[in-house]
N, C-alpha and C. Protein backbone atom coordinates (compact mmCIF):
# COMPACT_ATOMS: atom_id res chain seq x y z
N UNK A 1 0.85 -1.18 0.00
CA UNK A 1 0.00 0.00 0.00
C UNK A 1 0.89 1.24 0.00
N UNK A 2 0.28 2.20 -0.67
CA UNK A 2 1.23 3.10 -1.24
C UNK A 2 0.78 4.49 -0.31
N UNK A 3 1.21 5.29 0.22
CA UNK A 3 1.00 6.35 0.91
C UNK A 3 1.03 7.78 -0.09
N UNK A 4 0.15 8.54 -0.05
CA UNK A 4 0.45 9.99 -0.66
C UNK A 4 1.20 11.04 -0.30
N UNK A 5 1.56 11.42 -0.77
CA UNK A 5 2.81 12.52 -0.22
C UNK A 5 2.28 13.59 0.67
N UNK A 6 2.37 13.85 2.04
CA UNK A 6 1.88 14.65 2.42
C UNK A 6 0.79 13.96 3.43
N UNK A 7 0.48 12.96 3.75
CA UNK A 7 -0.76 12.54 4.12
C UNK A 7 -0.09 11.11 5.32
N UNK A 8 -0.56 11.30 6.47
CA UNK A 8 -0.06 10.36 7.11
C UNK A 8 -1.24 9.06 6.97
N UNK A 9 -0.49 7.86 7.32
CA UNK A 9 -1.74 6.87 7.45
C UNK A 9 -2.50 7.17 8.17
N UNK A 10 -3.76 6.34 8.02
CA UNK A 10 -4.82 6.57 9.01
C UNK A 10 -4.38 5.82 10.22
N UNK A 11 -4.95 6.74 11.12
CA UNK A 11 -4.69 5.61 12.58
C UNK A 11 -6.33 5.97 12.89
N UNK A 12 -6.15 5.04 14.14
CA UNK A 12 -7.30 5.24 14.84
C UNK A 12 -7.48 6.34 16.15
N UNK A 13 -8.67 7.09 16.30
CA UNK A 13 -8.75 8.19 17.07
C UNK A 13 -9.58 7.51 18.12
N UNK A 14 -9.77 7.52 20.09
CA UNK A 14 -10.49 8.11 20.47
C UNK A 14 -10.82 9.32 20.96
N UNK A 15 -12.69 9.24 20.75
CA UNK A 15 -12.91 10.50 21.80
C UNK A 15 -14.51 10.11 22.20
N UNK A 16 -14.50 11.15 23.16
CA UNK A 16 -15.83 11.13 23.63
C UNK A 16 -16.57 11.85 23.09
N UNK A 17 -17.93 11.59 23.20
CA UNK A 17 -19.03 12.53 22.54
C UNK A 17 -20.40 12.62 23.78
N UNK A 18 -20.92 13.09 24.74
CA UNK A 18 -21.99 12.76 25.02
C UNK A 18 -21.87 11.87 26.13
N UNK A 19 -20.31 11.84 26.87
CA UNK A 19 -20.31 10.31 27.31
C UNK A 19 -20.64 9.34 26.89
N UNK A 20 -19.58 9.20 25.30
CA UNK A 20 -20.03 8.18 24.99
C UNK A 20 -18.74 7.78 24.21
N UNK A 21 -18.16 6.86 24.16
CA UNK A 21 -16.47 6.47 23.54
C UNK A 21 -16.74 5.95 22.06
N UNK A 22 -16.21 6.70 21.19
CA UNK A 22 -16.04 6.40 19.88
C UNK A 22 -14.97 6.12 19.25
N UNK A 23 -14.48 5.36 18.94
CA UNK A 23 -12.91 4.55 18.02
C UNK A 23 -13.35 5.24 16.51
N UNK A 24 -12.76 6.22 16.07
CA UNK A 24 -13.07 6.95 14.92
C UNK A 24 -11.11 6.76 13.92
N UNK A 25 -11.68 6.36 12.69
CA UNK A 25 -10.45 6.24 12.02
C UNK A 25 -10.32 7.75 10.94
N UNK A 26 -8.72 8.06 10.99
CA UNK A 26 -8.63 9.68 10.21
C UNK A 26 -7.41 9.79 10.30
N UNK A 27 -6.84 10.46 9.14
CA UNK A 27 -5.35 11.24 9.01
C UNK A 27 -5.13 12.19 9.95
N UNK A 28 -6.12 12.82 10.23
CA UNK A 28 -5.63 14.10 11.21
C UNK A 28 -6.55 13.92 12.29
N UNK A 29 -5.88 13.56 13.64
CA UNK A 29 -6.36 12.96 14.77
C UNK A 29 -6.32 14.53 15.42
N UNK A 30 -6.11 15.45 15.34
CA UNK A 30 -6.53 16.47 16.07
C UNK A 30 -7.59 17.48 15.23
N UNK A 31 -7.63 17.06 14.02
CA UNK A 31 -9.36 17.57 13.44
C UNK A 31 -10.25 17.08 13.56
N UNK A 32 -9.89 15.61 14.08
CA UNK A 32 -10.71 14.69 14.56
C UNK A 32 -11.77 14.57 15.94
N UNK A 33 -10.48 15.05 16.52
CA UNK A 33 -10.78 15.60 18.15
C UNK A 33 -11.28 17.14 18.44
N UNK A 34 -11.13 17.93 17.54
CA UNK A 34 -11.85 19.61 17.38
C UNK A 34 -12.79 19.05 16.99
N UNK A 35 -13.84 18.44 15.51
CA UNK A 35 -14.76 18.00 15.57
C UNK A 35 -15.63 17.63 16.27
N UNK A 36 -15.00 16.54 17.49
CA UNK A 36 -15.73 15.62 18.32
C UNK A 36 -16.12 16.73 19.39
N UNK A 37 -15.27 17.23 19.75
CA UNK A 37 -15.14 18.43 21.11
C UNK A 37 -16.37 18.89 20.25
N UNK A 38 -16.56 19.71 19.57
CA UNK A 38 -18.02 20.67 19.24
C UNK A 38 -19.31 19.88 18.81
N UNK A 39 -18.95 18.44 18.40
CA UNK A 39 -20.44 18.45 18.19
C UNK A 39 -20.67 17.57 19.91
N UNK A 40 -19.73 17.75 21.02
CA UNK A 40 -20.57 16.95 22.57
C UNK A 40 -20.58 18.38 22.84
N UNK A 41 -20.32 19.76 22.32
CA UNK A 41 -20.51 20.92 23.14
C UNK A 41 -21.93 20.75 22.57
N UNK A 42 -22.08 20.89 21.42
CA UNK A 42 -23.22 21.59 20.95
C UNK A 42 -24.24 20.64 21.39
N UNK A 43 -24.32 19.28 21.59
CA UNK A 43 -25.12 18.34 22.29
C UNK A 43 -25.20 18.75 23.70
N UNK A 44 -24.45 18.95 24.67
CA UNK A 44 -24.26 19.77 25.79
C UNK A 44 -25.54 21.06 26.10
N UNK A 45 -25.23 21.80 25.07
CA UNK A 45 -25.81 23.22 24.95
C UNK A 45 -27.22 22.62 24.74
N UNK A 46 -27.65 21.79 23.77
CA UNK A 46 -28.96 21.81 23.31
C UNK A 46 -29.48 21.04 24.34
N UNK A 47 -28.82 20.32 25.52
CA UNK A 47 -29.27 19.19 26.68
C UNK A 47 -29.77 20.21 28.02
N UNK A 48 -28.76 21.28 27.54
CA UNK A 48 -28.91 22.45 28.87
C UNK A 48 -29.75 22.86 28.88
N UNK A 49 -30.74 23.30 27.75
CA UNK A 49 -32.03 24.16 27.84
C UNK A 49 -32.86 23.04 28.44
N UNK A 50 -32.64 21.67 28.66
CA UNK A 50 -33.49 21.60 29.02
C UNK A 50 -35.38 20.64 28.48
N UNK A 51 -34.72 20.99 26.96
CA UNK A 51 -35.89 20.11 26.39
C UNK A 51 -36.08 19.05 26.16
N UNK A 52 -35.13 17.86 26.60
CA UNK A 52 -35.37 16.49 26.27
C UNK A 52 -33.75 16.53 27.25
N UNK A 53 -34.09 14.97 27.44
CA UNK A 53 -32.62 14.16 28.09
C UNK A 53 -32.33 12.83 27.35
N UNK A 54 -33.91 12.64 26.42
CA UNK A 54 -33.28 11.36 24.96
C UNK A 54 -32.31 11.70 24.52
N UNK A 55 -30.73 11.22 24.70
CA UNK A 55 -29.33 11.61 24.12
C UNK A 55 -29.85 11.06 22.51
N UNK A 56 -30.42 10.53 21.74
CA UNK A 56 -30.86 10.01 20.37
C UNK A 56 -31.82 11.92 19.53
N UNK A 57 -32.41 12.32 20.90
CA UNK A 57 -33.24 13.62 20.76
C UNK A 57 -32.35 14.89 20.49
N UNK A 58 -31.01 14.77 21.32
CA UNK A 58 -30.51 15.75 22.06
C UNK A 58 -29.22 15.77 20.43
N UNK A 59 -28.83 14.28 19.87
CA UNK A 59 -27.98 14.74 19.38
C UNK A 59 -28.35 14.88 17.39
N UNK A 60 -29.90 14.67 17.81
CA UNK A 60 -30.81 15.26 16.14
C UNK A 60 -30.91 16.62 16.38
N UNK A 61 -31.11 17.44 17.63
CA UNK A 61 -31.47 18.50 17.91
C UNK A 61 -29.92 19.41 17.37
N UNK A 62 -28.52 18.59 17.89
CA UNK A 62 -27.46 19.35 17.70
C UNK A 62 -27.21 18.82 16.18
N UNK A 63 -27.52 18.34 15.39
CA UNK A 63 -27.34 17.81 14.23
C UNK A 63 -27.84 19.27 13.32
N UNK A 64 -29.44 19.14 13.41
CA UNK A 64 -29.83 20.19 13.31
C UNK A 64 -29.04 21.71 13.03
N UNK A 65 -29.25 21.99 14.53
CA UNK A 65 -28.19 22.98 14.92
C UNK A 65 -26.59 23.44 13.93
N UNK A 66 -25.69 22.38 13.95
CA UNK A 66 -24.91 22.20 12.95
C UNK A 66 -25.19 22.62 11.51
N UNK A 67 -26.18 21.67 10.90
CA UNK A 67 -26.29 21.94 9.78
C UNK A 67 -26.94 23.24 9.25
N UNK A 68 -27.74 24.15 10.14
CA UNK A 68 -28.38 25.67 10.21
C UNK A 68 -26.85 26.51 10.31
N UNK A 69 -26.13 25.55 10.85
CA UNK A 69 -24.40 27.05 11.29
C UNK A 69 -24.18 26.36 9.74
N UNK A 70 -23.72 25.42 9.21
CA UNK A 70 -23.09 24.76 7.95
C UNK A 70 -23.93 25.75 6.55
N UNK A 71 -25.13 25.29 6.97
CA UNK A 71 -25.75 26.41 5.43
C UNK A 71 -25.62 27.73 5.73
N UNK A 72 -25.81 28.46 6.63
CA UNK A 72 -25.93 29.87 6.33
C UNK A 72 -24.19 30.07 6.32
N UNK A 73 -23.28 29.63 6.78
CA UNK A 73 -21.84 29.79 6.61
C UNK A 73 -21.63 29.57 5.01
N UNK A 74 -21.89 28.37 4.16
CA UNK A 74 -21.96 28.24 2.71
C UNK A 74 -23.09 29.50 2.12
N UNK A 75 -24.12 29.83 2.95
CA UNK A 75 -24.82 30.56 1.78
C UNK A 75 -24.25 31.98 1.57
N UNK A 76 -23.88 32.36 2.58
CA UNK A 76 -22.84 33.85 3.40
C UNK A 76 -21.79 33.89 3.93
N UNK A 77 -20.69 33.73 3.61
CA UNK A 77 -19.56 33.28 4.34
C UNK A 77 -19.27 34.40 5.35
N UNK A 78 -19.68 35.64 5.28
CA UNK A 78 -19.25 36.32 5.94
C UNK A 78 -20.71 36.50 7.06
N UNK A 79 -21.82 36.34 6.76
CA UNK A 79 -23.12 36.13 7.59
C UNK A 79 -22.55 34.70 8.49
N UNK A 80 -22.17 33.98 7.74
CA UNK A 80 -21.69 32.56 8.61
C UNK A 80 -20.69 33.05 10.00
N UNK A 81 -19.76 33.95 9.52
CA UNK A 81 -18.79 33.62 10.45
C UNK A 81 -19.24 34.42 11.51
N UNK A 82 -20.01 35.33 11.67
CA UNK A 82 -20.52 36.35 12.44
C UNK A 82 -21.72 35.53 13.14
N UNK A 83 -22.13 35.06 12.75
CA UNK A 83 -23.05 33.88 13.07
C UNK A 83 -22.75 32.42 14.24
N UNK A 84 -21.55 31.93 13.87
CA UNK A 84 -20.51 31.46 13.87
C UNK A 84 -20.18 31.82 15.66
N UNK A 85 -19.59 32.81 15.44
CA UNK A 85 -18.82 33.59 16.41
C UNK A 85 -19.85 33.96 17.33
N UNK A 86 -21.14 34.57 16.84
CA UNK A 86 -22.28 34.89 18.30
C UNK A 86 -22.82 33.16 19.25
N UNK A 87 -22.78 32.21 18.09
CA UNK A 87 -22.96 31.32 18.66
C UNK A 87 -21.98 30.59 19.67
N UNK A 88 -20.37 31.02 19.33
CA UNK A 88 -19.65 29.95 20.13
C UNK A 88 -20.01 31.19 21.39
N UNK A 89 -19.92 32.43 21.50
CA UNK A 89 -19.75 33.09 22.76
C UNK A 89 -21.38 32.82 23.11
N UNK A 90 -22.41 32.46 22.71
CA UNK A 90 -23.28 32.12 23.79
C UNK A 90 -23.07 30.50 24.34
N UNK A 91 -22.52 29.68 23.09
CA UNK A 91 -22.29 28.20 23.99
C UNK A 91 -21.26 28.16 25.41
N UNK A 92 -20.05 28.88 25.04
CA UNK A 92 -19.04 28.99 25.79
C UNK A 92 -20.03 29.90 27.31
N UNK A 93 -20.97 30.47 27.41
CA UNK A 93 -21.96 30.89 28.18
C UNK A 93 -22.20 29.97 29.25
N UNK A 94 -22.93 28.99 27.90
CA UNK A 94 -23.79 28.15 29.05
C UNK A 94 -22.47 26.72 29.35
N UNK A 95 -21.47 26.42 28.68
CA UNK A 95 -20.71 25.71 29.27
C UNK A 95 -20.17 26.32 30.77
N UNK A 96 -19.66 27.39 30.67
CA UNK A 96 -19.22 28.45 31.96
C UNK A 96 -20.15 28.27 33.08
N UNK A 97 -21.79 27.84 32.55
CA UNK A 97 -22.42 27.74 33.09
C UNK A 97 -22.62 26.66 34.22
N UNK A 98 -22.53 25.82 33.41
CA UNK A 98 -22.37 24.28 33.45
C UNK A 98 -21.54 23.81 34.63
N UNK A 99 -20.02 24.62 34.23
CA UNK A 99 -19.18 24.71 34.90
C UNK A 99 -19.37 24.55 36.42
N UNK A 100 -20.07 26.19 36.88
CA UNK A 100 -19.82 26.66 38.28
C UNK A 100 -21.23 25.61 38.60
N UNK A 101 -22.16 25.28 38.23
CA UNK A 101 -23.17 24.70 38.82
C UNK A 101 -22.59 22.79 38.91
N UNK A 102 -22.17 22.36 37.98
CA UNK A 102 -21.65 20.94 37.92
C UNK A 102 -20.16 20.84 38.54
C-alpha cells in the first residue's frame, strides 16, 4: 500500500461525545478531536435548555443545529462567520455555566 505525499496513514482516534467512547479512524487525529469536542458541546448546549434528556433527541437537535451554522456559513460566508462567532460566545456561556453549577 502506497501512501500519498503529504498525508499520514490513518490511525485510529479516540474520543468522547456525550459520554459516549467512539474509536473513529482519520489522518488528522486532532481535526478529529476539534470536531468531536463541538459536536458533545453543541449536544451539551442543546441538553442544557433543558428540552429532552433522549441523548438520540438531544444529538438530532445538535445535528440540526450544525447543519443551520453549515448552510448559512456556505450561503454567506461572511453572515456565517458572524453567526458562527455569536454562537460559540453564547455556547461557551452556558458551558461556563455548566461549569460553576456541575
Amino acid at each position: 500500500m502506497t501512501e500519498e505525499p503529504g498525508h499520514s496513514p490513518t490511525e485510529y482516534i479516540t474520543v468522547e461525545i456525550y459520554d459516549q467512547v467512539y474509536h473513529l479512524s482519520g489522518q488528522d487525529a486532532e481535526h478529529i478531536r476539534s470536531l468531536a469536542a463541538c459536536v458533545d458541546a453543541k449536544m451539551r448546549a442543546v441538553a442544557a435548555q433543558g428540552r429532552t434528556v433522549d441523548s438520540l433527541r438531544v444529538a438530532v437537535l445538535a445535528a440540526l443545529n450544525l447543519a443551520d451554522e453549515l448552510s448559512l456559513a456556505t450561503a454567506d460566508p461572511a453572515m456565517g462567520r458572524l453567526r458562527a462567532a455569536s454562537l460559540r460566545g453564547l455556547l461557551d456561556e452556558v458551558l461556563e455555566e455548566e461549569r460553576k453549577i456541575g
